[in-house]
N, C-alpha and C. Protein backbone atom coordinates (compact mmCIF):
# COMPACT_ATOMS: atom_id res chain seq x y z
N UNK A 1 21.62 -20.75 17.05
CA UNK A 1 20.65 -20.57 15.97
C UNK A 1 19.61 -19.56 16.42
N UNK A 2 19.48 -18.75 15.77
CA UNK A 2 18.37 -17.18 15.54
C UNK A 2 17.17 -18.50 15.94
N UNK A 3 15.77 -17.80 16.00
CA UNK A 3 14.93 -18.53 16.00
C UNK A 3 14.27 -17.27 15.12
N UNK A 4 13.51 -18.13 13.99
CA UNK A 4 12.75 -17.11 13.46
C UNK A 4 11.31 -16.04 13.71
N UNK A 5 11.32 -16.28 14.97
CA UNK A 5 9.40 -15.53 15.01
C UNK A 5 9.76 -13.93 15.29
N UNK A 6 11.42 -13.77 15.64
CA UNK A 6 11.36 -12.01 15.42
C UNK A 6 11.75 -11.43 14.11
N UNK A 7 11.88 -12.01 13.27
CA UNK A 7 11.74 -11.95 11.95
C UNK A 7 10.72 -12.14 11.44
N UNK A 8 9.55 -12.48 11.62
CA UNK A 8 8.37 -12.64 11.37
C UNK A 8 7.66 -11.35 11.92
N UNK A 9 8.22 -10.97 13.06
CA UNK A 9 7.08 -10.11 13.64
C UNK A 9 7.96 -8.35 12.81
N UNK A 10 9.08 -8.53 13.08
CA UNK A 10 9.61 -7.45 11.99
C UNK A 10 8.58 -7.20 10.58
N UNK A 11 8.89 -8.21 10.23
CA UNK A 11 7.72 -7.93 8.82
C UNK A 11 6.43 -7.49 8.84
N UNK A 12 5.34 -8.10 9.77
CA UNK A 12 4.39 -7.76 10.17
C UNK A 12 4.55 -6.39 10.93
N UNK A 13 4.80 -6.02 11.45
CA UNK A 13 5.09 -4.69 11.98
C UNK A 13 5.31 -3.38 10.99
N UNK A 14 6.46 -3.85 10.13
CA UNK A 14 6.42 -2.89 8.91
C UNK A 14 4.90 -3.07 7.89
N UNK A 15 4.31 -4.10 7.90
CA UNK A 15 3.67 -4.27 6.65
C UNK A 15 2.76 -3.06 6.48
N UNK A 16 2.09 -2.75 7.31
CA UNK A 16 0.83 -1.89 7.28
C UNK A 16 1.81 -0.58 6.69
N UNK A 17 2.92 -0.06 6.91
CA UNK A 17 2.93 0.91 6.44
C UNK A 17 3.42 0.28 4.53
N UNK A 18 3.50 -0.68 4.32
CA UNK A 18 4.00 -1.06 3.16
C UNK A 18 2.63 -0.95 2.54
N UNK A 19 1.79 -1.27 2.75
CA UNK A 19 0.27 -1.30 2.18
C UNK A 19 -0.31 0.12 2.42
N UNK A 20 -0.42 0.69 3.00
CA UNK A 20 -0.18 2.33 3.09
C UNK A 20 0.17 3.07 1.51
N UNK A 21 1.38 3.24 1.72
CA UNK A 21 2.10 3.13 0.89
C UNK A 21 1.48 2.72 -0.68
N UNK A 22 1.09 1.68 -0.55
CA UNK A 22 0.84 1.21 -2.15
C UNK A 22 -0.43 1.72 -2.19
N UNK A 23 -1.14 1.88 -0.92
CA UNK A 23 -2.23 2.97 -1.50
C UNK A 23 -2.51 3.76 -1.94
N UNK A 24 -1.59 4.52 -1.64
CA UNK A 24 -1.24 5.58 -1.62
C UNK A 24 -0.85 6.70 -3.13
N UNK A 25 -0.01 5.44 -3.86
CA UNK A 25 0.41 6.16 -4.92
C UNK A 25 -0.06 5.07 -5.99
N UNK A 26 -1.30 4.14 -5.82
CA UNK A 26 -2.11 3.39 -6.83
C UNK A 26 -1.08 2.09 -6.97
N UNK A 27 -0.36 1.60 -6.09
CA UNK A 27 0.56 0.89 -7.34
C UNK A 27 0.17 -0.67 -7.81
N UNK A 28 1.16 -1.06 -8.34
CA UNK A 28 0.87 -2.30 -9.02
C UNK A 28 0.61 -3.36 -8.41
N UNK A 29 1.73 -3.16 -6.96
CA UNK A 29 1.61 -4.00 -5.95
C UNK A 29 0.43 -3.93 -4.85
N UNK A 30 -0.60 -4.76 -4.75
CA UNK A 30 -1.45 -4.83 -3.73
C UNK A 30 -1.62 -4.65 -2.44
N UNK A 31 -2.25 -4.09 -1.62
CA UNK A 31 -1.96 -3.77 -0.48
C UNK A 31 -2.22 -4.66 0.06
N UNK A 32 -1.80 -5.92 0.28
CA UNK A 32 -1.82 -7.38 0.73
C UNK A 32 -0.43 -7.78 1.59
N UNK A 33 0.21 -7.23 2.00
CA UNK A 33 1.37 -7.37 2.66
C UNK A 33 0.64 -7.95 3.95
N UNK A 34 0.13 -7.09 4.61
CA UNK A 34 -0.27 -7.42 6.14
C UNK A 34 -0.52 -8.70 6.35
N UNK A 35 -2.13 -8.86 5.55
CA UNK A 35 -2.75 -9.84 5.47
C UNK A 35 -1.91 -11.29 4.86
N UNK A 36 -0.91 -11.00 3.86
CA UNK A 36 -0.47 -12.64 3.59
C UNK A 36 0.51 -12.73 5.13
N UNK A 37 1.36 -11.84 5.80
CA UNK A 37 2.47 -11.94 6.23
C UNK A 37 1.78 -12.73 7.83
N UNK A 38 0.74 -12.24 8.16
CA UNK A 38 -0.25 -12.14 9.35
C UNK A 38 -0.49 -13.72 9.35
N UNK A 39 -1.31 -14.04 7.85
CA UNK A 39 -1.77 -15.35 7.64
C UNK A 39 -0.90 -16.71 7.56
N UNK A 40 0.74 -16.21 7.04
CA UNK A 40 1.49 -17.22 7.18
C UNK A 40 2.03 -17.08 8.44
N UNK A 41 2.58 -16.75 9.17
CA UNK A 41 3.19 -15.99 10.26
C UNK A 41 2.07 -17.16 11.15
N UNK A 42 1.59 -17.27 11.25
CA UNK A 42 0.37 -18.40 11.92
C UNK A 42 -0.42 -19.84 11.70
N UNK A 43 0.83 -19.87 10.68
CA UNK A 43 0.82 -20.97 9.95
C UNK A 43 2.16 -21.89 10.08
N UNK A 44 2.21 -23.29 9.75
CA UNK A 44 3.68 -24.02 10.31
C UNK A 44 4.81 -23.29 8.88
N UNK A 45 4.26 -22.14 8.41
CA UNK A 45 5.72 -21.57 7.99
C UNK A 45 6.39 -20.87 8.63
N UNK A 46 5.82 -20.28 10.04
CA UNK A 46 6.33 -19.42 10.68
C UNK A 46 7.39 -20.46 11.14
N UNK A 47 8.39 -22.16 10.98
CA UNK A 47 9.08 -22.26 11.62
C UNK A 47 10.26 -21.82 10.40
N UNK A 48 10.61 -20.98 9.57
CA UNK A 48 11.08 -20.99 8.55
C UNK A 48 11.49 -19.30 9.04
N UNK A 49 12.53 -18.90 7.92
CA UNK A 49 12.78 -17.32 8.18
C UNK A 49 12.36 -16.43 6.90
N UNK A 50 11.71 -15.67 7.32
CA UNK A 50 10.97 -14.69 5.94
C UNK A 50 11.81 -13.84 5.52
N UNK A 51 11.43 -13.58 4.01
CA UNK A 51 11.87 -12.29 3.37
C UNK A 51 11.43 -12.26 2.16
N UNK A 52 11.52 -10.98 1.74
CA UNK A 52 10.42 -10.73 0.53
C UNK A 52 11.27 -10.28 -0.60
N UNK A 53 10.95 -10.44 -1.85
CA UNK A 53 11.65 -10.18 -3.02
C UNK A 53 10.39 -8.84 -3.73
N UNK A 54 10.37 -8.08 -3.71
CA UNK A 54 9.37 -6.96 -3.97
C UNK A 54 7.63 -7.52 -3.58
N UNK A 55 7.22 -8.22 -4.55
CA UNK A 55 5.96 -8.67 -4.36
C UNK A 55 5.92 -10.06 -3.90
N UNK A 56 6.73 -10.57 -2.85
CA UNK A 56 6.58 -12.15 -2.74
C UNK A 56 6.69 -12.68 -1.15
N UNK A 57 7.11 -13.16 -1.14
CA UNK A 57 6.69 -14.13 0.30
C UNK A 57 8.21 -15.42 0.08
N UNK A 58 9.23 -15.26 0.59
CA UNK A 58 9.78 -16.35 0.17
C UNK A 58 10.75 -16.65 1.88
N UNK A 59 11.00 -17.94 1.67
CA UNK A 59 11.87 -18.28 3.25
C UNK A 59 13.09 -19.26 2.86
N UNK A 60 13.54 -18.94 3.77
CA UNK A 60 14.79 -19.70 4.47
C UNK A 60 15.02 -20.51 5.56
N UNK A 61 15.72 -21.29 5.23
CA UNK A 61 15.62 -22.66 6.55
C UNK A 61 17.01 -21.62 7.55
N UNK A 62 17.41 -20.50 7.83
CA UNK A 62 18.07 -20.08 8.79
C UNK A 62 18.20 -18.25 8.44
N UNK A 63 18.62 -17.34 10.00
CA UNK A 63 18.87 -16.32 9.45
C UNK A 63 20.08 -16.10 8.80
N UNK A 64 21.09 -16.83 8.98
CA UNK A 64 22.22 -17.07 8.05
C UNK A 64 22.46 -16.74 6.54
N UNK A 65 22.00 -15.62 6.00
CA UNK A 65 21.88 -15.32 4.18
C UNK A 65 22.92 -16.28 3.57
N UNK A 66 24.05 -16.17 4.11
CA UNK A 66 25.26 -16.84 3.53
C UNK A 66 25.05 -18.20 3.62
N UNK A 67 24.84 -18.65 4.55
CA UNK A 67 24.67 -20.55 4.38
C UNK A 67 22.93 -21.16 4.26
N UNK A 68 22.20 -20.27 4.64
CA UNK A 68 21.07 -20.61 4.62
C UNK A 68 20.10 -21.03 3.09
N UNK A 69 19.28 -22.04 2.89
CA UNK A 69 18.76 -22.27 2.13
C UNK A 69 17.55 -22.02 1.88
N UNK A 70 17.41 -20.67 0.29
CA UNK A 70 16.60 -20.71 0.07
C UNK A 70 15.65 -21.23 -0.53
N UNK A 71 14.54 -21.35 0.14
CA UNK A 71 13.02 -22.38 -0.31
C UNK A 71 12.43 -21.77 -2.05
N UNK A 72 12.97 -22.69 -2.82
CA UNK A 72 12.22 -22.22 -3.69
C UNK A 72 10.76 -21.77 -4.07
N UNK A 73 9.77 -22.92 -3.32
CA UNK A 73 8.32 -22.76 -3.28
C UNK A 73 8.39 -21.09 -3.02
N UNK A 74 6.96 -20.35 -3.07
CA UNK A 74 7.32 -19.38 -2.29
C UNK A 74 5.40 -18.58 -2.88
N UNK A 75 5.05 -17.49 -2.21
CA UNK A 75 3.46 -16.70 -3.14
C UNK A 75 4.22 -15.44 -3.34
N UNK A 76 3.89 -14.88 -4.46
CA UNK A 76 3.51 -14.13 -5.32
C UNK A 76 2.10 -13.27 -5.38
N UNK A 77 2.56 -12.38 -5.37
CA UNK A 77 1.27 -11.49 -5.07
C UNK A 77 0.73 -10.26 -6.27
N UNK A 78 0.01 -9.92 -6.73
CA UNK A 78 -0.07 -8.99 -7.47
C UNK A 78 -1.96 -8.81 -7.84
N UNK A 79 -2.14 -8.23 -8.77
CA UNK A 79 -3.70 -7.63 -8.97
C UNK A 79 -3.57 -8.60 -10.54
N UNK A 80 -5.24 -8.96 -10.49
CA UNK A 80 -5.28 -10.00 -11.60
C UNK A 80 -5.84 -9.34 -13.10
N UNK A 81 -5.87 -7.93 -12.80
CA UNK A 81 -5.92 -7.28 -14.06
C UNK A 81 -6.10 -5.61 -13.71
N UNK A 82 -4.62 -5.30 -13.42
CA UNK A 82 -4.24 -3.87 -12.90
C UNK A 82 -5.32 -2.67 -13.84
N UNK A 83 -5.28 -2.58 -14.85
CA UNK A 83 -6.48 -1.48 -15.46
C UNK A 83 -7.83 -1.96 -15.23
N UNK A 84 -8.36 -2.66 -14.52
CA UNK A 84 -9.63 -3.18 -14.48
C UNK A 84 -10.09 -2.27 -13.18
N UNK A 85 -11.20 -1.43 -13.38
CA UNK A 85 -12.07 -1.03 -12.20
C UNK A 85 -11.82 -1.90 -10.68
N UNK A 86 -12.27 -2.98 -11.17
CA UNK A 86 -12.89 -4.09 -10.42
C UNK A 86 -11.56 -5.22 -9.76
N UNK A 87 -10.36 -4.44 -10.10
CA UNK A 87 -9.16 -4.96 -10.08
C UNK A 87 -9.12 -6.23 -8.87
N UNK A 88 -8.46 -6.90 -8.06
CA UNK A 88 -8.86 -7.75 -7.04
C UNK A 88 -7.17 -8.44 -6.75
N UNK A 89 -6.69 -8.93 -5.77
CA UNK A 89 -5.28 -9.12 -5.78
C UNK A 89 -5.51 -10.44 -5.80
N UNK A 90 -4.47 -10.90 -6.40
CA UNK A 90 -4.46 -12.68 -6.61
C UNK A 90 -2.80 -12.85 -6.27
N UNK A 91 -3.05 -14.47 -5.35
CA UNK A 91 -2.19 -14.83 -4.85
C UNK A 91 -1.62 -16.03 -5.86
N UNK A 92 -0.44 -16.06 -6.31
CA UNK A 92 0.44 -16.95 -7.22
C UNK A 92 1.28 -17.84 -6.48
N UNK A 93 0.68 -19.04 -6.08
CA UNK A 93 1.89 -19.80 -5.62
C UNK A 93 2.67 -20.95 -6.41
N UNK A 94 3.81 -20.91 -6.33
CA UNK A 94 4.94 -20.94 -7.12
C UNK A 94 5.49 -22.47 -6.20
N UNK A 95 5.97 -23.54 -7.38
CA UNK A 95 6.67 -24.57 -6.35
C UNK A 95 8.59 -24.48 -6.36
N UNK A 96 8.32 -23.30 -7.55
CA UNK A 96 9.85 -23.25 -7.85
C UNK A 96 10.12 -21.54 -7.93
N UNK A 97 11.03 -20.86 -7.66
CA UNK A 97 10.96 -19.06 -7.94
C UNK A 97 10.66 -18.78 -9.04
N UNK A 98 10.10 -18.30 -9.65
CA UNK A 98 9.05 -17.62 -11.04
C UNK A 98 10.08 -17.06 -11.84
N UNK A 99 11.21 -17.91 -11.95
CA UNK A 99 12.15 -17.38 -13.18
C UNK A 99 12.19 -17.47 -15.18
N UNK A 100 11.20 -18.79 -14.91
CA UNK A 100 11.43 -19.99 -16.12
C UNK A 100 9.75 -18.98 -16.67
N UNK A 101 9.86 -18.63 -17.88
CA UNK A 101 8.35 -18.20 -18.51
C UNK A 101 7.56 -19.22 -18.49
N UNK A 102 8.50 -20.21 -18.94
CA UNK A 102 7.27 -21.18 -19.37
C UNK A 102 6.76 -22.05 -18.21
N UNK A 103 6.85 -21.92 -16.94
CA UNK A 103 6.04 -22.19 -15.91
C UNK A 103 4.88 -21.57 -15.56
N UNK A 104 3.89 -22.96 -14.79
CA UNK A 104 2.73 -21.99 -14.74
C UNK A 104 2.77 -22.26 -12.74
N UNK A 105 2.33 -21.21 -12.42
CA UNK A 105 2.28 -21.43 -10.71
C UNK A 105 1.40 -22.81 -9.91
N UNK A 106 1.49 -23.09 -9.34
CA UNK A 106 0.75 -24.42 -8.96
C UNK A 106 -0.92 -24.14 -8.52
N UNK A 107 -0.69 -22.87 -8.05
CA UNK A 107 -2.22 -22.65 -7.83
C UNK A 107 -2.52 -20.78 -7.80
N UNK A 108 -3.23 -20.59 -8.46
CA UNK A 108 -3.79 -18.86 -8.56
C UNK A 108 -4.73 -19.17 -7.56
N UNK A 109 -4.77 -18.24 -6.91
CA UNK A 109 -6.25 -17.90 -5.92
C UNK A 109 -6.35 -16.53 -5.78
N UNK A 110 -7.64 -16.05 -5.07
CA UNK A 110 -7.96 -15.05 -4.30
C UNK A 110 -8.34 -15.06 -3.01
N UNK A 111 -7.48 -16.27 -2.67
CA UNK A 111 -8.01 -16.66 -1.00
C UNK A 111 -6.80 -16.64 -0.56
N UNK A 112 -6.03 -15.57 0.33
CA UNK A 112 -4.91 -15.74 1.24
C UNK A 112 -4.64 -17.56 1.80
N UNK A 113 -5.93 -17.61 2.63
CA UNK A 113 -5.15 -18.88 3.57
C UNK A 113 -5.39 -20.09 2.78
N UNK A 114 -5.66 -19.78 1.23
CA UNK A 114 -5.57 -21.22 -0.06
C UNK A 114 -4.25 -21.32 -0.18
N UNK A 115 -3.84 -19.88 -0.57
CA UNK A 115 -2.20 -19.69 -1.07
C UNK A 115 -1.47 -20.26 0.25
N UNK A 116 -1.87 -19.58 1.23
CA UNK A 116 -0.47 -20.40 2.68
C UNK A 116 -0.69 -21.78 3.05
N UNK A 117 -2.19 -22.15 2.50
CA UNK A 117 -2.29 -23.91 2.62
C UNK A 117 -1.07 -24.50 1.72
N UNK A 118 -1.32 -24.36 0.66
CA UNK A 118 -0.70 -24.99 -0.59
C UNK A 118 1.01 -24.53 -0.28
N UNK A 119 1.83 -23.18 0.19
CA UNK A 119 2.76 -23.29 0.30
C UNK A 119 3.27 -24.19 1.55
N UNK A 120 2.30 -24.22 2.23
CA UNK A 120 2.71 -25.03 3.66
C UNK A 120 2.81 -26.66 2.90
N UNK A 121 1.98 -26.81 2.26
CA UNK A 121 2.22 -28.50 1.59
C UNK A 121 3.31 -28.48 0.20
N UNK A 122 3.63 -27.40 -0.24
CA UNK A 122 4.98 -28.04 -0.89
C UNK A 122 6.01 -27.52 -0.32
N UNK A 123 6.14 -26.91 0.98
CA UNK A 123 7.83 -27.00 1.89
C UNK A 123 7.16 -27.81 3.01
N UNK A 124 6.54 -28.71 2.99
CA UNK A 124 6.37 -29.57 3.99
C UNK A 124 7.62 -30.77 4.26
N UNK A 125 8.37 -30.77 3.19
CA UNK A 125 9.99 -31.67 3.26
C UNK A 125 10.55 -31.43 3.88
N UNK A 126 10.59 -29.62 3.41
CA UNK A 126 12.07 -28.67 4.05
C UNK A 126 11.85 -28.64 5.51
N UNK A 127 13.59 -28.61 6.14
CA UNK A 127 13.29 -28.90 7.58
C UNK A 127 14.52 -27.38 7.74
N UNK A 128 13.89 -26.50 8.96
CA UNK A 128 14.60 -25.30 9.31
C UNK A 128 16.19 -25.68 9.22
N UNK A 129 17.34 -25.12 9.39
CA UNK A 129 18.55 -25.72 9.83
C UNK A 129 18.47 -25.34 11.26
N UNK A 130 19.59 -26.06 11.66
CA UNK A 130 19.39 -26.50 13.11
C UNK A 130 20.62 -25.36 14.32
């Protein structure tokens, strides 16, 4: 079994140029990569394996893609009103993947380590595979 913390540090390593990047050309996506990846990464999700779906934060109980299970819980990241001057990135955490419209996320914040509290307490069940 992989152990996940060089997969963790992969991400963190790229992030800064990912936030770069979104600086760069204004985009939709927040330059919040570092900072959520940094903040969970140091948190008991780091016993889990990361990967990101464009703007998100989501894990797996192994590096295994093929057998491994993905954690539905997962944050969501984006700006809480992209044409606004005053724009500000808000963190969406999700107890299920953000497929269904008519769901609402379990908690909006603008506090990074609110969002990695709250995902750390609904995959607090899930156990890595072994």
């Amino acid at each position: 079994m992989t152990e996940p913390a060089p997969a963790w540090d992969v991400r963190i390593r790229h992030a800064s140029r990912t936030d770069s990047h979104c600086r760069s050309i204004n985009s939709w996506v927040p330059p919040v990569v570092e900072l959520l990846w940094r903040t969970a990464r140091a948190s008991t999700l780091a016993r889990f394996f990361p990967f990101s779906s464009h703007n998100s934060l989501r894990l797996r109980t192994s590096s295994d893609f093929e057998t491994a299970e993905t954690l539905g819980p997962c944050i969501v990241y984006c700006y809480d009103d992209f044409k606004a001057p005053d724009r500000r990135p808000e963190y969406w955490v999700w107890d299920v993947w953000p497929q269904d419209p008519s769901r609402e996320p379990v908690l909006r914040t603008y506090d990074v380590e609110a969002a990695v509290r709250e995902l750390e307490l609904l995959t607090a069940d899930f156990t890595p595979a072994a």
